[in-house]
C-alpha atoms as a PDB file:
ATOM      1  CA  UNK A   1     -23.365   9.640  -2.180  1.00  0.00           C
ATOM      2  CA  UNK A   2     -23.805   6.194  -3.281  1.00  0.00           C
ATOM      3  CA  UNK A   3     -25.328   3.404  -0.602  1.00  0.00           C
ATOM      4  CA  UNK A   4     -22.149   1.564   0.766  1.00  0.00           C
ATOM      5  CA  UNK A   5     -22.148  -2.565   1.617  1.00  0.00           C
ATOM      6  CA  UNK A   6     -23.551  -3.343   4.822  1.00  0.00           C
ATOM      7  CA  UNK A   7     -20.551  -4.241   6.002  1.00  0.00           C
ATOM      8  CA  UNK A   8     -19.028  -1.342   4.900  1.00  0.00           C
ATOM      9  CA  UNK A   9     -18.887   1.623   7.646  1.00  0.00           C
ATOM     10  CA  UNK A  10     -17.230   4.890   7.066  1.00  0.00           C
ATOM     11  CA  UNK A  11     -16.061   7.448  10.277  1.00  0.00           C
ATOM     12  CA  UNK A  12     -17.455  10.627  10.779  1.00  0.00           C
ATOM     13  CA  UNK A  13     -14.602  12.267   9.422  1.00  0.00           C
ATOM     14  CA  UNK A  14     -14.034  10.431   6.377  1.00  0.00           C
ATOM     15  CA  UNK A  15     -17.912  10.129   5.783  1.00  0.00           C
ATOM     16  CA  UNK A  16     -17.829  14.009   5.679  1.00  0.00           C
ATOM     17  CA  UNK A  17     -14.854  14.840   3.844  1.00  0.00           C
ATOM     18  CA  UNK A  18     -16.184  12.806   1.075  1.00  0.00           C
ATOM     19  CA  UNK A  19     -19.631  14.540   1.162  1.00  0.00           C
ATOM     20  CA  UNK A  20     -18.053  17.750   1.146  1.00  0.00           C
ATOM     21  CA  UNK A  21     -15.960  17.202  -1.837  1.00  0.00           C
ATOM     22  CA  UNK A  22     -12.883  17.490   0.270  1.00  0.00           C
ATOM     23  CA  UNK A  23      -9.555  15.124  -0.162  1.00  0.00           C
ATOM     24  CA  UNK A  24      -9.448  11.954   1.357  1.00  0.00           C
ATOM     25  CA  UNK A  25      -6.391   9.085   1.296  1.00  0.00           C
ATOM     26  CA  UNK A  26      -6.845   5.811   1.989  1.00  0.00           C
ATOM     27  CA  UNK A  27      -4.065   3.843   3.748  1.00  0.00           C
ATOM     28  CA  UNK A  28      -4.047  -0.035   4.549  1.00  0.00           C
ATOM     29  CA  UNK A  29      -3.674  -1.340   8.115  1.00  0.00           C
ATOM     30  CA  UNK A  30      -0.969  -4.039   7.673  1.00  0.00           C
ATOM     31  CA  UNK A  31       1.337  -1.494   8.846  1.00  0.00           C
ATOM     32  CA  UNK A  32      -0.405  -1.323  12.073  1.00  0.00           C
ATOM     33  CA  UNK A  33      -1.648  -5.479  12.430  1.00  0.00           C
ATOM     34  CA  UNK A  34       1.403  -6.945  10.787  1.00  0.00           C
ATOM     35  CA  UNK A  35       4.552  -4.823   9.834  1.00  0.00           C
ATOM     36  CA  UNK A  36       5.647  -3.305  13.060  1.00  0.00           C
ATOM     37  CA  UNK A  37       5.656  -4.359  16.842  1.00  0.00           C
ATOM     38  CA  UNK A  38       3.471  -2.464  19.427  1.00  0.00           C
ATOM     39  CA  UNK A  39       3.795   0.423  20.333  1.00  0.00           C
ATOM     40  CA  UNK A  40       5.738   1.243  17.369  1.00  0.00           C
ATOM     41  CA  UNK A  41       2.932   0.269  14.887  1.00  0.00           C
ATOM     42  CA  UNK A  42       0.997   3.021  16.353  1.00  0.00           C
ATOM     43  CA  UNK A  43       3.388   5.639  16.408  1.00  0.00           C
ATOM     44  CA  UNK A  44       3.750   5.167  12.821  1.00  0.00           C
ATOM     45  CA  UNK A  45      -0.329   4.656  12.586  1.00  0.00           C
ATOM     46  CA  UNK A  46      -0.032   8.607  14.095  1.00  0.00           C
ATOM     47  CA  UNK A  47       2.848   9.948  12.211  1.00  0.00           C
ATOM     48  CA  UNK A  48       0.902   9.053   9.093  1.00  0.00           C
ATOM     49  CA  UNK A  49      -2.510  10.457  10.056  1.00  0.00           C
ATOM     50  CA  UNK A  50      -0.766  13.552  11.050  1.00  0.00           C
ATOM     51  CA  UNK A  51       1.351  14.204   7.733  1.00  0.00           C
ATOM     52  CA  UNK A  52      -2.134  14.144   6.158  1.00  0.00           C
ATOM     53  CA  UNK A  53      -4.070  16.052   8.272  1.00  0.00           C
ATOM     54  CA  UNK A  54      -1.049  18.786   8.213  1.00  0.00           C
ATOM     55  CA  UNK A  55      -1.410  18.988   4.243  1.00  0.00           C
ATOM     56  CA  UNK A  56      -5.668  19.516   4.464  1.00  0.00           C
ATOM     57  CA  UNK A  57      -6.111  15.752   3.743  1.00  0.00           C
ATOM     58  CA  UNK A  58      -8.415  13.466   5.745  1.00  0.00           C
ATOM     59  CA  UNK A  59      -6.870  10.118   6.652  1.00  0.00           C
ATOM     60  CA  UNK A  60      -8.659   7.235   5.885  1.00  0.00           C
ATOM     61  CA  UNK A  61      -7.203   4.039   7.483  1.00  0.00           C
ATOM     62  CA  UNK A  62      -9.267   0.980   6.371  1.00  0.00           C
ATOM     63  CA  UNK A  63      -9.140  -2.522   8.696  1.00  0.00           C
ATOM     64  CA  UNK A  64     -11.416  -4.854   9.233  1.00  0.00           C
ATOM     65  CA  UNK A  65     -12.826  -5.875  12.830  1.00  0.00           C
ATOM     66  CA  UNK A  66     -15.248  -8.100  13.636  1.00  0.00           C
ATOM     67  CA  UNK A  67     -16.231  -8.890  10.212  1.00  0.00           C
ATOM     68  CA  UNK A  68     -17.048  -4.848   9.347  1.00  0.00           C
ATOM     69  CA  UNK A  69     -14.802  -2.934   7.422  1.00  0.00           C
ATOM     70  CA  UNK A  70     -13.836   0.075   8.783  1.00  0.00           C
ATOM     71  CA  UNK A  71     -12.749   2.961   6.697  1.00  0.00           C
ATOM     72  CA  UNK A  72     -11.259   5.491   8.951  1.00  0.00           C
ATOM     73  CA  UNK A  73     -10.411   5.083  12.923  1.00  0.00           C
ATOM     74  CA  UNK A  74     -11.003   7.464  15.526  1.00  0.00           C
ATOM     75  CA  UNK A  75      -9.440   7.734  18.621  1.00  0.00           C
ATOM     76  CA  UNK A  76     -12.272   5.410  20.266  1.00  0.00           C
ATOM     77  CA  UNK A  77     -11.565   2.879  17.548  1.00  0.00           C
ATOM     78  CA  UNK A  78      -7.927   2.813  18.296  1.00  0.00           C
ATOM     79  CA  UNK A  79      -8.464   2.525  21.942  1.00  0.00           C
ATOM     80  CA  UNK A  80     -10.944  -0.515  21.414  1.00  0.00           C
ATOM     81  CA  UNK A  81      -8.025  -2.176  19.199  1.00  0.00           C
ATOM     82  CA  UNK A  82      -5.121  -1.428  21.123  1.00  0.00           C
ATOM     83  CA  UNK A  83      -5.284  -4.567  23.329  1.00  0.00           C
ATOM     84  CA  UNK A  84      -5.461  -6.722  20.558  1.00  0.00           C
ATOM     85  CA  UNK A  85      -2.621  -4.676  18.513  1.00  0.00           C
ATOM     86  CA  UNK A  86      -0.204  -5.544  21.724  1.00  0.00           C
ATOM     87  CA  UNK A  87      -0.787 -10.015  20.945  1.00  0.00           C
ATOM     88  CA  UNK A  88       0.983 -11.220  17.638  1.00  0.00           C
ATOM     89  CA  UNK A  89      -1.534 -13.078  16.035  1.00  0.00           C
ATOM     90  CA  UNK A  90      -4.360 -11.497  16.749  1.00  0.00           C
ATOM     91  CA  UNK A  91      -4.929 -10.148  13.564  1.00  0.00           C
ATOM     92  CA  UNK A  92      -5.251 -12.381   9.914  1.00  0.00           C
ATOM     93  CA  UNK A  93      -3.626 -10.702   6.768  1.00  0.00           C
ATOM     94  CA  UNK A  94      -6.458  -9.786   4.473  1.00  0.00           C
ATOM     95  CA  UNK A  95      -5.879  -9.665   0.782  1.00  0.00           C
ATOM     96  CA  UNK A  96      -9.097  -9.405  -1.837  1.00  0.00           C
ATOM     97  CA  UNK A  97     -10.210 -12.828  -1.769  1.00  0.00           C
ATOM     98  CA  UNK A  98     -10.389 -13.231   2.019  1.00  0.00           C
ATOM     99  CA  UNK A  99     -13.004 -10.404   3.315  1.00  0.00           C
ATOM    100  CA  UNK A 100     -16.242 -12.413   2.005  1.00  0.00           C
ATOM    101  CA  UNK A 101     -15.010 -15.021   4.860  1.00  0.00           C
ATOM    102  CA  UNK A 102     -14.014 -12.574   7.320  1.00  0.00           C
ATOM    103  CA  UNK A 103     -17.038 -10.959   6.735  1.00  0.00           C
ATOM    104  CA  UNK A 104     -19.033 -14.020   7.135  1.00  0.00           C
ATOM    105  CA  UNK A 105     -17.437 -15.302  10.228  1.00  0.00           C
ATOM    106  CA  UNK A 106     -16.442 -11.993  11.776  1.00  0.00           C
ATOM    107  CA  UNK A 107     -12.852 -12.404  11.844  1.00  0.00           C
ATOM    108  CA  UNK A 108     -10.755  -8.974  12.396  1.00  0.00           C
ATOM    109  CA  UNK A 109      -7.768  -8.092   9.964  1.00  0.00           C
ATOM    110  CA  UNK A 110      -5.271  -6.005   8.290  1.00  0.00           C
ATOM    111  CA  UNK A 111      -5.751  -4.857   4.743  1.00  0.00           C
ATOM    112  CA  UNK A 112      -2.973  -5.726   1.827  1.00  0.00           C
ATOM    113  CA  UNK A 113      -2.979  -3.716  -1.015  1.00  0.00           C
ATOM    114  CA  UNK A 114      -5.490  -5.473  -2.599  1.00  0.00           C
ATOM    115  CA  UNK A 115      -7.891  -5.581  -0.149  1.00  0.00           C
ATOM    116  CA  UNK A 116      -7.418  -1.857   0.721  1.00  0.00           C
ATOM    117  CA  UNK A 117      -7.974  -0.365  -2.706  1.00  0.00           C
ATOM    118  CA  UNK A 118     -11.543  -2.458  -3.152  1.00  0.00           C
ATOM    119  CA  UNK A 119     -12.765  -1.261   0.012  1.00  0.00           C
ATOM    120  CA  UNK A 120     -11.236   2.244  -0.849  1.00  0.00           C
ATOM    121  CA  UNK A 121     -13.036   2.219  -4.292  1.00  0.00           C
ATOM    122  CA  UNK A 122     -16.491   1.439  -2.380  1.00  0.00           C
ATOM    123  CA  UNK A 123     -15.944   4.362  -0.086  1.00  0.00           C
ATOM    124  CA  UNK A 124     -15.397   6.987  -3.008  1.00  0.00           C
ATOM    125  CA  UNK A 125     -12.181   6.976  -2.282  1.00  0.00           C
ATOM    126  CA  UNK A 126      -9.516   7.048  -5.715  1.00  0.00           C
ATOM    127  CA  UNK A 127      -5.835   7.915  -3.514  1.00  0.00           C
ATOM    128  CA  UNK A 128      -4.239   5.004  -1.688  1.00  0.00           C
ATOM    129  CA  UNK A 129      -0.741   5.672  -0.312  1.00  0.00           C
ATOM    130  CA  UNK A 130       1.380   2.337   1.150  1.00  0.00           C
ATOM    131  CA  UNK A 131       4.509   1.190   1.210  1.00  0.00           C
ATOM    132  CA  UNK A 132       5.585  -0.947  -1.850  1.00  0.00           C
ATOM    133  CA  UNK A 133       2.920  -3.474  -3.904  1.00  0.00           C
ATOM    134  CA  UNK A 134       3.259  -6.740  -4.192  1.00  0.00           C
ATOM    135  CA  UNK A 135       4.066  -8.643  -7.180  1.00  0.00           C
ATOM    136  CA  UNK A 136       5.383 -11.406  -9.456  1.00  0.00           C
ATOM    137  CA  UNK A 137       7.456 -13.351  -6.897  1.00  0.00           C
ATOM    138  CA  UNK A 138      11.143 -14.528  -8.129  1.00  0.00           C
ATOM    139  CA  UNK A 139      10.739 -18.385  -8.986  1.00  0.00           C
ATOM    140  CA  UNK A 140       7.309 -17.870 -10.222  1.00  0.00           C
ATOM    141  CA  UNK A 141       7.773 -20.179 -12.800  1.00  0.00           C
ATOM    142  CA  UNK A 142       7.424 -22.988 -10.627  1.00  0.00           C
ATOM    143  CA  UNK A 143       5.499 -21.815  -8.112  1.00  0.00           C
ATOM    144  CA  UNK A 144       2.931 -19.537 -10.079  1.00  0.00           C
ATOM    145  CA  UNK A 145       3.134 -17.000  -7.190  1.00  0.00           C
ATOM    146  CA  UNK A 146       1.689 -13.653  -8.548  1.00  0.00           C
ATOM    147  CA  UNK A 147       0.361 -11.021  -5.531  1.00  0.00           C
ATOM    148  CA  UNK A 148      -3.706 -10.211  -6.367  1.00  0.00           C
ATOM    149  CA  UNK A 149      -2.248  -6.551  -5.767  1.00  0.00           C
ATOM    150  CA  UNK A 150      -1.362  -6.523  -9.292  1.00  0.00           C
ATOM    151  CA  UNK A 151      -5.134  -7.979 -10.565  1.00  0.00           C
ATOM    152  CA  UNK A 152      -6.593  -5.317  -8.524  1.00  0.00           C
ATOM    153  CA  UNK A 153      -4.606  -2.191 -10.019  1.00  0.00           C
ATOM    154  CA  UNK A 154      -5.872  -3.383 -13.173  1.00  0.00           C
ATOM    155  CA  UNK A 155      -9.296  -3.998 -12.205  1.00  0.00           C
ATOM    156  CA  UNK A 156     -10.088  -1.455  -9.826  1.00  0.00           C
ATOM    157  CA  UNK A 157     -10.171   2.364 -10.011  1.00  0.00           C
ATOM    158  CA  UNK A 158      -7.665   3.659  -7.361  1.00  0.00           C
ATOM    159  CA  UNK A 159      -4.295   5.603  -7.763  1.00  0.00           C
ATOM    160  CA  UNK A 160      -1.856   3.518  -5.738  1.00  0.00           C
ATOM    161  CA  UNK A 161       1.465   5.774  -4.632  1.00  0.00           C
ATOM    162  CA  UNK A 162       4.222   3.909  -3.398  1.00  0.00           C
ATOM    163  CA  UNK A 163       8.103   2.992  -3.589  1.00  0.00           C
ATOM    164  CA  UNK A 164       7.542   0.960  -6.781  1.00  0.00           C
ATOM    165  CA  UNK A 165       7.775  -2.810  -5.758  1.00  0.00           C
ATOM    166  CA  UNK A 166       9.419  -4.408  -3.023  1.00  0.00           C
ATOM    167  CA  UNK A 167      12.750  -5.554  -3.978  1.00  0.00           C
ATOM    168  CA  UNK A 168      12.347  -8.949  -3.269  1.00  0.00           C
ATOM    169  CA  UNK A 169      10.241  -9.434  -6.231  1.00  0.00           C
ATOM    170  CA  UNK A 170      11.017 -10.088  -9.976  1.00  0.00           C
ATOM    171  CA  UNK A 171      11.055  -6.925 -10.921  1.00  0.00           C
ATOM    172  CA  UNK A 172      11.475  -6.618 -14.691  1.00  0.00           C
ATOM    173  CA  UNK A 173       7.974  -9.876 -14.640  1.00  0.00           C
ATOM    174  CA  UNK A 174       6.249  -7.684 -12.363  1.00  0.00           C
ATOM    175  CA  UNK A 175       6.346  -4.625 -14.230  1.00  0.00           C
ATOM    176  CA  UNK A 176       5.578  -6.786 -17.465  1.00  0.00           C
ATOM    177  CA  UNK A 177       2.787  -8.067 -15.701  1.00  0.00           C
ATOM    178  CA  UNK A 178       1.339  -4.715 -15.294  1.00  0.00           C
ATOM    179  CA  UNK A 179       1.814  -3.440 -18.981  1.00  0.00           C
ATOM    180  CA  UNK A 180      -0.278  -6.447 -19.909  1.00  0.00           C
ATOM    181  CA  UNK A 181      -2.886  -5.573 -17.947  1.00  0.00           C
ATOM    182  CA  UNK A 182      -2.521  -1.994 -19.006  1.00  0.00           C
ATOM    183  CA  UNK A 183      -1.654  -0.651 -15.778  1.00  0.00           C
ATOM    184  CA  UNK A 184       0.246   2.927 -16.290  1.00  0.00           C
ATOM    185  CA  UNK A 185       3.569   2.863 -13.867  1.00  0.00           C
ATOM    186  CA  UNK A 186       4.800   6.048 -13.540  1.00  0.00           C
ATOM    187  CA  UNK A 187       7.462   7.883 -12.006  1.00  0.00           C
ATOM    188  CA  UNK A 188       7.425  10.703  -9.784  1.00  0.00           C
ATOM    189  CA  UNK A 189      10.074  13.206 -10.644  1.00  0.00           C
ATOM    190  CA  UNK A 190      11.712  10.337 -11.952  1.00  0.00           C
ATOM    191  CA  UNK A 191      12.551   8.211 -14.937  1.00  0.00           C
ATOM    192  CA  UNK A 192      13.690   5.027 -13.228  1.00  0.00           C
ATOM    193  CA  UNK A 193      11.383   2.536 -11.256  1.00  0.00           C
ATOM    194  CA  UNK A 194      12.232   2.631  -7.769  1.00  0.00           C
ATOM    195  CA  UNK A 195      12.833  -0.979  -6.205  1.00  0.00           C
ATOM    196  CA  UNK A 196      11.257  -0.068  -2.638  1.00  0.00           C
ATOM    197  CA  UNK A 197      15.043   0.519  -0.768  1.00  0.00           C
ATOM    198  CA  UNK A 198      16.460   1.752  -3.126  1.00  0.00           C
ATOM    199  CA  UNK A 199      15.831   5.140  -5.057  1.00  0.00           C
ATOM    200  CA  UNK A 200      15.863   4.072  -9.001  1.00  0.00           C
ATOM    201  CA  UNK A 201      16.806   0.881 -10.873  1.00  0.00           C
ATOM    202  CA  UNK A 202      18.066   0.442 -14.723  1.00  0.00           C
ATOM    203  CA  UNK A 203      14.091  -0.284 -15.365  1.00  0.00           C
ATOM    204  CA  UNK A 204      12.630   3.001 -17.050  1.00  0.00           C
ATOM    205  CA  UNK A 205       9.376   4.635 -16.946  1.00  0.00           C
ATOM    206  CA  UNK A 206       7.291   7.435 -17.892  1.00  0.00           C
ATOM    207  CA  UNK A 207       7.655  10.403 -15.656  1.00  0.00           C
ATOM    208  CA  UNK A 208       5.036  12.726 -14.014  1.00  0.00           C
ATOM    209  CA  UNK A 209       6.298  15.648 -12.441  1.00  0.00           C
ATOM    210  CA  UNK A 210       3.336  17.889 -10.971  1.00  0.00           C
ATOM    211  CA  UNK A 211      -0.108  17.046  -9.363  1.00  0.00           C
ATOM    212  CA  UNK A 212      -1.563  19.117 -11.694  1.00  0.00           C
ATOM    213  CA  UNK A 213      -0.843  16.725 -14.491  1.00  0.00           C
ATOM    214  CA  UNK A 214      -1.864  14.109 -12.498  1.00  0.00           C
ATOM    215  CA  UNK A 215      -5.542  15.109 -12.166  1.00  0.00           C
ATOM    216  CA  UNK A 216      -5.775  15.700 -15.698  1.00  0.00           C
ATOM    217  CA  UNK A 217      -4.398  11.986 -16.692  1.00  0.00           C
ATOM    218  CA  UNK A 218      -6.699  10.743 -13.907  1.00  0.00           C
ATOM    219  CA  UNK A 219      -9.499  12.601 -15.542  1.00  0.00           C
ATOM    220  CA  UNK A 220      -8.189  11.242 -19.230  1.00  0.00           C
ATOM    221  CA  UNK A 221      -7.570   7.264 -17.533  1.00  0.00           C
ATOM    222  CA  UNK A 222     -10.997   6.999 -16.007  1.00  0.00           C
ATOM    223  CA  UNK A 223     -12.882   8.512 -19.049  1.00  0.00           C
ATOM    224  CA  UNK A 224     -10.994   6.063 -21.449  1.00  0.00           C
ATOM    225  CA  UNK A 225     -12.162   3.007 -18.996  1.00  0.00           C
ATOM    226  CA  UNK A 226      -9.049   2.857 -17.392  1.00  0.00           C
ATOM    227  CA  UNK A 227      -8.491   1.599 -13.386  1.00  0.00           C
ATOM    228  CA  UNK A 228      -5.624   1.684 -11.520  1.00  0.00           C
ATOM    229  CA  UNK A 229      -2.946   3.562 -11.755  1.00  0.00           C
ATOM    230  CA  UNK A 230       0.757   2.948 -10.073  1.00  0.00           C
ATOM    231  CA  UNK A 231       2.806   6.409  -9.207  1.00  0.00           C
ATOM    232  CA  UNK A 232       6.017   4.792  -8.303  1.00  0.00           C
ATOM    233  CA  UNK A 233       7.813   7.753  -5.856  1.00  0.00           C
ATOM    234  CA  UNK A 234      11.469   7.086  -4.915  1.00  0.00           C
ATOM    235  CA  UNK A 235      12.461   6.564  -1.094  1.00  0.00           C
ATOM    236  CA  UNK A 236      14.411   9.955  -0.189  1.00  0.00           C
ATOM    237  CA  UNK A 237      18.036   9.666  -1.303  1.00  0.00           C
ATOM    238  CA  UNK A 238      19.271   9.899   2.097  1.00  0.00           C
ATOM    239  CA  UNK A 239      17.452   6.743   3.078  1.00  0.00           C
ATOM    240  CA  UNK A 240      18.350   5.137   0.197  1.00  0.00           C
ATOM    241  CA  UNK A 241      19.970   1.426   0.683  1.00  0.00           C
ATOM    242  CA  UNK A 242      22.213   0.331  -2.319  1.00  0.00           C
ATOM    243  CA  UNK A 243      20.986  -2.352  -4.650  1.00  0.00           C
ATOM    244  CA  UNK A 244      23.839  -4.075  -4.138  1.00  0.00           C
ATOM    245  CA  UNK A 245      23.906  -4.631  -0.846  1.00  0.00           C
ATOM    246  CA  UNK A 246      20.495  -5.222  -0.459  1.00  0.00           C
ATOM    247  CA  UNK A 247      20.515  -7.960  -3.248  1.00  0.00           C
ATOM    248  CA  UNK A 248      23.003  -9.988  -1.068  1.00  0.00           C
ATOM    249  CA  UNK A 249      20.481  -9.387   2.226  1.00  0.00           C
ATOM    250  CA  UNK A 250      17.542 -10.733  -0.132  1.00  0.00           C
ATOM    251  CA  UNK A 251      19.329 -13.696  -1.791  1.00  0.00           C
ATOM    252  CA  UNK A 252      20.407 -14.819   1.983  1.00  0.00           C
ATOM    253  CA  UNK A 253      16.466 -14.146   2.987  1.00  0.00           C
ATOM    254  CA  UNK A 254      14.952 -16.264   0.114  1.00  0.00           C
ATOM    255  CA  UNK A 255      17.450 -19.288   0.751  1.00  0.00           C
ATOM    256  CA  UNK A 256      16.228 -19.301   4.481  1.00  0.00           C
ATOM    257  CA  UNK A 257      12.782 -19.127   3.244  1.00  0.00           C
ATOM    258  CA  UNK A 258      13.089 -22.212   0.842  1.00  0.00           C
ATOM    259  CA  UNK A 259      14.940 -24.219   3.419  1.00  0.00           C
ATOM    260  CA  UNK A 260      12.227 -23.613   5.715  1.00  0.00           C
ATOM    261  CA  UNK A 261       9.775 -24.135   3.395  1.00  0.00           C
ATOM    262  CA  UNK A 262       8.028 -20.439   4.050  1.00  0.00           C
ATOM    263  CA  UNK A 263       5.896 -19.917   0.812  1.00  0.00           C
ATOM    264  CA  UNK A 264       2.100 -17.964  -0.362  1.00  0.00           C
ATOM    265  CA  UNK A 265       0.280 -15.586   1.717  1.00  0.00           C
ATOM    266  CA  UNK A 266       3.474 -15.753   4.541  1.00  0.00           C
ATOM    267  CA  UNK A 267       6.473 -15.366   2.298  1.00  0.00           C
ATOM    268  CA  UNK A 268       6.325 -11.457   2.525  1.00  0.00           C
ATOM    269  CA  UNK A 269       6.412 -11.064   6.104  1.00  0.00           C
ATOM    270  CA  UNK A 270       9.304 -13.547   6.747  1.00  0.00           C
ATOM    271  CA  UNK A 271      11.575 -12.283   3.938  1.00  0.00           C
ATOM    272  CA  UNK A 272      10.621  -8.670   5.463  1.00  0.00           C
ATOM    273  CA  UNK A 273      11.408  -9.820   8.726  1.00  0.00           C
ATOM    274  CA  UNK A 274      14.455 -11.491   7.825  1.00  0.00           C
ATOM    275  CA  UNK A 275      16.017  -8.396   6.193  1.00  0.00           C
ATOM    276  CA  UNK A 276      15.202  -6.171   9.177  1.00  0.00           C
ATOM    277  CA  UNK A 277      17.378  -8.255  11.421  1.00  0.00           C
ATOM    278  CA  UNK A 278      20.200  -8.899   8.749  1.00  0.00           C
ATOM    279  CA  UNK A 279      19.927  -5.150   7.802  1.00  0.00           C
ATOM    280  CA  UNK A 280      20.280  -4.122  11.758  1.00  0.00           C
ATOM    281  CA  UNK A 281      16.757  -2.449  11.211  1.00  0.00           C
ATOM    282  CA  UNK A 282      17.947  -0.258   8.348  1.00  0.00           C
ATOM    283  CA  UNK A 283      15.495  -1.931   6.006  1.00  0.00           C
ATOM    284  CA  UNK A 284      12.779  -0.795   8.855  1.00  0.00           C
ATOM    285  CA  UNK A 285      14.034   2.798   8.865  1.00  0.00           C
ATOM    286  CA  UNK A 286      14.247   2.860   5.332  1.00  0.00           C
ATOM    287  CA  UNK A 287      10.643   1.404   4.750  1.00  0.00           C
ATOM    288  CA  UNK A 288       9.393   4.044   7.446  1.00  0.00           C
ATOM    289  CA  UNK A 289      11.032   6.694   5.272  1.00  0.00           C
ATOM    290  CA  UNK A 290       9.350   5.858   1.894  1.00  0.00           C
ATOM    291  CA  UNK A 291       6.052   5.796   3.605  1.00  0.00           C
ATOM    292  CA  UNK A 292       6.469   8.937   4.545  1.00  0.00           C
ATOM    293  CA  UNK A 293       7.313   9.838   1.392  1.00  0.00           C
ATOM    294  CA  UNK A 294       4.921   8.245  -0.072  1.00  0.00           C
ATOM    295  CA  UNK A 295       2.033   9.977   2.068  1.00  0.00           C
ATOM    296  CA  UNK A 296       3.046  13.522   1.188  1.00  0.00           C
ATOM    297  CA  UNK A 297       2.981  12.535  -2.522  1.00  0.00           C
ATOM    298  CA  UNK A 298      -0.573  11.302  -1.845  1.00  0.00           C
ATOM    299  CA  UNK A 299      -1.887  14.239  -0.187  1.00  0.00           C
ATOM    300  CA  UNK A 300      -0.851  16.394  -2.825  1.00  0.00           C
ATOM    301  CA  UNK A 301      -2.561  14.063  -5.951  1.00  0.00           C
ATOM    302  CA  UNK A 302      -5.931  13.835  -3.904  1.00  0.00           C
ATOM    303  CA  UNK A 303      -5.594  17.915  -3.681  1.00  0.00           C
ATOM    304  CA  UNK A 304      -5.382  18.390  -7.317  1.00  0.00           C
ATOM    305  CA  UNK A 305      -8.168  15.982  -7.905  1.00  0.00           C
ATOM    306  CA  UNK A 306     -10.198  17.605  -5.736  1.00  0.00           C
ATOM    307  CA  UNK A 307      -9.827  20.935  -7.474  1.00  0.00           C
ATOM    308  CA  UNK A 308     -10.012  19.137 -11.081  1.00  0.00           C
ATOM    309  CA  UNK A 309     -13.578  17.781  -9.814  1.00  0.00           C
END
């Protein structure tokens, strides 16, 4: 294995599996430092570890504490954190561009997207499951606000799964952005570009149906010079919230943003916040759902690359 960045530090478990040849999938910590309250953060932090460790996969959570990124908690780790997990606040949101100061001044964080697949990629790690990715932001016009997730799927080599983008984006600039930057989007088992709640949209995409064909396109990408990759997996029908009605609970969120002027790095967690008390927590159950989802579809990709290798 290749030396890692001093500030870098892998878990036993993950630090073997990758050794050993054996599956590994990242995940990002925002869930547990930002997107939930405690104790549910951690019960979710669990339920996700589990689903991989049930399919043969080894969990690799990545946050950073005291200025060192961890890749993969134990239960030690979790016990050490759990104290700060229970204070809002306690915890910055960490996207690319912030870990050279968190690293420098030893602040502790959550991982976005972006942060999580460039620590994942210096691990040896190439699966990342989350939730949805950020994106081009509706009024970017004006406001030029583009997430760094998308600059990091095209310049670093991980296979993101998730439920497309989340909805409160602009979709159709978002997935423009990406073909620019030649980032492959594709579906899984599906034509149509899921929009986070909801299962498909009228935006079409190429479709990949096995994990077989997967390893041999990752193969094909990463031998052409290619880097990310986006597979875009539908929430489950039966959690599925109609576009519809969600467009109304968005359009009601952004208007409450601009009016309180809420913009940049804490735009996402208001408007998510905002729709999970408009929504009567069914945008939380449905975003718990897709993860899921989106975890099983992981464990399965980093199989088949595994046995490709």
């Amino acid at each position: 294995m290749r030396s890692k960045p001093e500030n870098l530090i892998l878990s036993p478990a993950v630090s073997e599996a990758l050794a050993e040849g054996r599956p590994v999938v990242a995940l990002e910590s925002t869930v547990l430092t930002h997107g939930l309250p405690h104790p549910q953060n951690l019960d979710v932090f669990h339920s996700l570890e589990e689903i991989l460790a049930s399919e043969g996969v080894t969990p690799a959570t990545i946050i950073v504490w005291e200025g060192i990124a961890r890749v993969g908690l134990s239960g030690d780790d979790i016990k050490r954190l759990e104290p700060l997990l229970e204070k809002p606040g306690s915890f910055r949101k960490l996207g690319l561009r912030d870990l050279p100061l968190a690293y420098t001044l030893g602040h502790s964080g959550g991982t976005t997207v972006s942060a999580t697949m460039k620590l994942a990629a210096l691990a040896g790690i190439e699966v990342f499951a989350t939730g949805g990715i950020g994106g081009v932001h509706r009024g970017w016009e004006t406001t030029l606000d583009v997430s760094s997730d998308l600059r990091a799927l095209a310049g670093i080599p991980v296979a993101v799964v998730s439920a497309g983008c989340k909805a409160i984006l602009d979709v159709p600039a978002t997935l423009e952005y990406l073909e620019t930057c030649a980032v492959p989007v594709l579906g899984w088992q599906t034509e149509r570009f899921p929009l986070f709640y909801t299962a498909e949209s009228e935006h079409r995409i190429d479709r990949l149906d096995s994990a077989e064909n997967f390893a041999r396109l990752w193969k094909s990408h990463l031998d052409l010079g290619g880097k990310g990759i986006l597979i875009a997996n539908p929430i489950p029908a039966e959690d599925s919230i109609p576009a519809a009605r969600m467009e109304a609970f968005i359009t009601e969120a952004l208007d409450s943003a601009r009016r309180n002027n809420i913009h940049g790095k804490a735009l996402t967690p208001f408007l998510l916040d905002y729709l999970a008390q408009t929504t009567k927590g069914g945008s939380v159950k449905a975003n718990l759902a897709l993860l899921r989802g989106n975890v099983k579809v992981a464990a399965g990709l980093a199989k088949a690359i595994c046995k490709k290798g």
